[in-house]
N, C-alpha and C. Protein backbone atom coordinates (compact mmCIF):
# COMPACT_ATOMS: atom_id res chain seq x y z
N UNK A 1 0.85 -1.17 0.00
CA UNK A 1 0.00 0.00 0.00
C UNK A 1 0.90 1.24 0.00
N UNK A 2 1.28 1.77 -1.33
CA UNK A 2 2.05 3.31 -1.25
C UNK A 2 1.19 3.80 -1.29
N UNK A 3 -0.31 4.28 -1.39
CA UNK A 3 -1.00 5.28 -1.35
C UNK A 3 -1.44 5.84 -0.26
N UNK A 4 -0.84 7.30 -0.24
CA UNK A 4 -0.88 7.85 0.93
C UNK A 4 -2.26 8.60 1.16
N UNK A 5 -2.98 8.45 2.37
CA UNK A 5 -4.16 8.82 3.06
C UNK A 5 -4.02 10.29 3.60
N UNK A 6 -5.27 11.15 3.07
CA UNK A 6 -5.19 12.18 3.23
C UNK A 6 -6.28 12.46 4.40
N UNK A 7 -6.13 13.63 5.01
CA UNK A 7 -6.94 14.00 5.83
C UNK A 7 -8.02 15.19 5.15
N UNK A 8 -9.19 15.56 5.92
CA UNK A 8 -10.23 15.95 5.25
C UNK A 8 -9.84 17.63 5.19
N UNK A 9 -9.00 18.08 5.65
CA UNK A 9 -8.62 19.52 5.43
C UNK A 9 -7.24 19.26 4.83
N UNK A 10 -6.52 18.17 4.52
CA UNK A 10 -5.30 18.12 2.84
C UNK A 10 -6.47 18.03 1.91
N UNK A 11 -7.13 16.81 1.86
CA UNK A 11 -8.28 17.37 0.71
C UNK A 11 -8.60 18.55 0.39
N UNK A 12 -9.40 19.61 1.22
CA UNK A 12 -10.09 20.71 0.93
C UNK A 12 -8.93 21.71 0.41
N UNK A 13 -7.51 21.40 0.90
CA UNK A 13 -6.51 22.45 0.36
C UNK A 13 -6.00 22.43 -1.22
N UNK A 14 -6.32 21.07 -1.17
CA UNK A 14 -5.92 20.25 -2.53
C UNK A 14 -6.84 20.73 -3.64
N UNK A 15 -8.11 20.65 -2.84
CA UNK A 15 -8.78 21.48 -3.98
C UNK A 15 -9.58 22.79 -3.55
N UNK A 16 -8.71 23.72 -3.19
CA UNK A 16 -8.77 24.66 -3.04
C UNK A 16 -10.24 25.11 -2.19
N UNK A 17 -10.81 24.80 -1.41
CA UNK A 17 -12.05 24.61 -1.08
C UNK A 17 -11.99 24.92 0.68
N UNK A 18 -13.25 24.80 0.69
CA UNK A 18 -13.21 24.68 2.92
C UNK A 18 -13.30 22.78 3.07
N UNK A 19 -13.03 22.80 4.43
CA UNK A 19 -13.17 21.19 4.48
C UNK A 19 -14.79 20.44 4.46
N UNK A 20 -16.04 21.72 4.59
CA UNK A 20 -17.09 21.29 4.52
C UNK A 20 -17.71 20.16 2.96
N UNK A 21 -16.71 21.16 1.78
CA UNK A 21 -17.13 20.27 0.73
C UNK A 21 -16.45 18.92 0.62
N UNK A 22 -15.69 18.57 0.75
CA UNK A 22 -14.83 16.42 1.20
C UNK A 22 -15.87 16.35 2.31
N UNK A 23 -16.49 16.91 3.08
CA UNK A 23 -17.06 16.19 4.01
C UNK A 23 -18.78 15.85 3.10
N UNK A 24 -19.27 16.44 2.42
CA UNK A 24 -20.39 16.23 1.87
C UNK A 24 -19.89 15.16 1.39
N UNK A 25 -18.56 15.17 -0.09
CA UNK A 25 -18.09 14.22 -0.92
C UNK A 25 -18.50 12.64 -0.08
N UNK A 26 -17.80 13.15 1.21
CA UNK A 26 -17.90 11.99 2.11
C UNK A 26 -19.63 10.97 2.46
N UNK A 27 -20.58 12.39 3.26
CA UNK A 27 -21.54 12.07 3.59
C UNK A 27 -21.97 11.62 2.16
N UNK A 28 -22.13 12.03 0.92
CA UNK A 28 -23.35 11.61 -0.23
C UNK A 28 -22.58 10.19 -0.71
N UNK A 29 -20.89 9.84 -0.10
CA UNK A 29 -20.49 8.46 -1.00
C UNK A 29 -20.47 8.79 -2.20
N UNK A 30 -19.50 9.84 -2.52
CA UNK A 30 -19.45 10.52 -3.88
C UNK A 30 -17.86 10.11 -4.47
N UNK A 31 -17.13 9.85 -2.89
CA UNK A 31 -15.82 9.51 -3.00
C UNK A 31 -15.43 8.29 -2.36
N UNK A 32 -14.32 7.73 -2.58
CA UNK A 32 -14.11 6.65 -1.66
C UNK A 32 -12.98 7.34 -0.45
N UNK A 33 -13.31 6.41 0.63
CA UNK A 33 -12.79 7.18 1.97
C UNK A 33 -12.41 5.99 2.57
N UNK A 34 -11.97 5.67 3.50
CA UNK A 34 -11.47 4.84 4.45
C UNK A 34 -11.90 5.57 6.06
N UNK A 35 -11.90 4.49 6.34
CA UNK A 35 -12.20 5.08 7.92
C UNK A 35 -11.50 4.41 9.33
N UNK A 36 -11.00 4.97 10.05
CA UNK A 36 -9.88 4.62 10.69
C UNK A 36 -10.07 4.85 12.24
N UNK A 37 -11.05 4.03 12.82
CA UNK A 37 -11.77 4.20 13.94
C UNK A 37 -12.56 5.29 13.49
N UNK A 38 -12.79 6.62 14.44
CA UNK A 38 -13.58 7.50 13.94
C UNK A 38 -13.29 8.40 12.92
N UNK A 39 -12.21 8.27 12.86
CA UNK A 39 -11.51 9.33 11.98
C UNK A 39 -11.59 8.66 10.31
N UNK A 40 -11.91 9.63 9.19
CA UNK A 40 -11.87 9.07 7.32
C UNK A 40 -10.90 10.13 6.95
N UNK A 41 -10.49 9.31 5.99
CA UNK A 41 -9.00 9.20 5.60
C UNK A 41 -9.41 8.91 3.87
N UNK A 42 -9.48 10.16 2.85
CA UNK A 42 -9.51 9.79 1.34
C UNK A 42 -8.14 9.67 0.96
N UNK A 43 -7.63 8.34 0.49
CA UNK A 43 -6.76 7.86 -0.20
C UNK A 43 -6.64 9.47 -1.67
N UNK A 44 -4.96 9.45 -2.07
CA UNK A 44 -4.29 10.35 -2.75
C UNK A 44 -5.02 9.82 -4.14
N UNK A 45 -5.46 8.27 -4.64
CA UNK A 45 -5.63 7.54 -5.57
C UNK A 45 -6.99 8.30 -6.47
N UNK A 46 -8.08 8.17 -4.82
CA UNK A 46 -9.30 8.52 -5.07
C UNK A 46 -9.44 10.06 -5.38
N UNK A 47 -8.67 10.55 -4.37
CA UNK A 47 -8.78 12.48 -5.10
C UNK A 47 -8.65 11.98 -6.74
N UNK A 48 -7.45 11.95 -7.16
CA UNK A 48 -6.99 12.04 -7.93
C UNK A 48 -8.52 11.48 -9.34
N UNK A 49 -9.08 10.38 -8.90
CA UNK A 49 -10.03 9.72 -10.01
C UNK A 49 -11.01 10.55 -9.79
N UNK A 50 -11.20 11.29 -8.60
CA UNK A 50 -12.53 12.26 -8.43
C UNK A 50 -12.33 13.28 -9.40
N UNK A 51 -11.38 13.99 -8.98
CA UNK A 51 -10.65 15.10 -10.49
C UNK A 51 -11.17 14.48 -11.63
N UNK A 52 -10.37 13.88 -12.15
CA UNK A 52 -10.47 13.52 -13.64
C UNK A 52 -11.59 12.93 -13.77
N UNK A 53 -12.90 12.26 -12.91
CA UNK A 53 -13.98 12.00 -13.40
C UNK A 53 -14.76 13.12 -13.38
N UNK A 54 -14.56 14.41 -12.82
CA UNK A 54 -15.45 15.60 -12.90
C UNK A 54 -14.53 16.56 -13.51
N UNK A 55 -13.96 16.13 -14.44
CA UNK A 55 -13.24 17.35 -15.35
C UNK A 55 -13.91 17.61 -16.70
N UNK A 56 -14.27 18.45 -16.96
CA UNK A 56 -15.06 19.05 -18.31
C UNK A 56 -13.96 19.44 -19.05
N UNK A 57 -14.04 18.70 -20.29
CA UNK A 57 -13.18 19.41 -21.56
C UNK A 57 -13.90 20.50 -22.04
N UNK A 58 -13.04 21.58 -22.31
CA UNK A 58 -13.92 22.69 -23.55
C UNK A 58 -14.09 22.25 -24.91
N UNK A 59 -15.34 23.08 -24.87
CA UNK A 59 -15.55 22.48 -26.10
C UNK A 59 -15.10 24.13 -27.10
N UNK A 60 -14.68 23.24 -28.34
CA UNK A 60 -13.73 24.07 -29.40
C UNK A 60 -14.55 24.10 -30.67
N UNK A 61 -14.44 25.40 -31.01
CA UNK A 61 -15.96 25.77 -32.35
C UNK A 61 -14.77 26.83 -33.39
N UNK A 62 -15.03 26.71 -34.36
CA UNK A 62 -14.78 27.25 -35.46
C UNK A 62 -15.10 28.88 -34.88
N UNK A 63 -14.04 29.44 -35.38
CA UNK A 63 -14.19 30.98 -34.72
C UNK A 63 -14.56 31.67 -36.01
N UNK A 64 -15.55 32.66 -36.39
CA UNK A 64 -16.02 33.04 -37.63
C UNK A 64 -15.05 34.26 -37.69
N UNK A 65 -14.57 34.72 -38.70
CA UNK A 65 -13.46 35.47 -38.72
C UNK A 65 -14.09 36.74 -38.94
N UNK A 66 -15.24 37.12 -39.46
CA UNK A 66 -16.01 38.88 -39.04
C UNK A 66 -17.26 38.55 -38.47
N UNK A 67 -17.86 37.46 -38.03
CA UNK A 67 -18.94 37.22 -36.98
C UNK A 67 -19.67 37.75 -37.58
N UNK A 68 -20.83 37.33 -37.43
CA UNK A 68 -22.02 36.89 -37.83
C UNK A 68 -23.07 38.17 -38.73
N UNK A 69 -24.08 38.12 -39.98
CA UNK A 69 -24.62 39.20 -40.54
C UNK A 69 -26.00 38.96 -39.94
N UNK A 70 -26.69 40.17 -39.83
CA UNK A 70 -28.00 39.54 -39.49
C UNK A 70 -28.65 39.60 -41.00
């Protein structure tokens, strides 16, 4: 096990946030967490797949070069 366990305010710093939003992540089971007696602990693995499963690509359009006539 190299994957290192984060605490719920490294999360929130990680993504720039307060620690209330990892704790929703937590309560709705939006993320995977570990729990360590009372204390949860999101694995570095799971941030990481949470990112990239809620990352939006832009979307890319033909730029009209004198925009549009009515």
């Amino acid at each position: 096990m190299t994957d290192q366990l984060l605490t719920v305010d490294e999360v929130a710093a990680r993504l720039g946030t307060t620690a209330r939003f990892p704790r929703r992540l937590i309560a709705e089971r939006r993320i995977v967490f570990v729990k360590v007696g009372r204390h949860v602990r999101i694995p570095e693995r799971a941030l990481a797949e949470f990112v990239t499963a809620n990352t939006v690509q832009p979307v890319t359009t033909a730029r009209r070069r004198f925009g549009a006539v009515a």
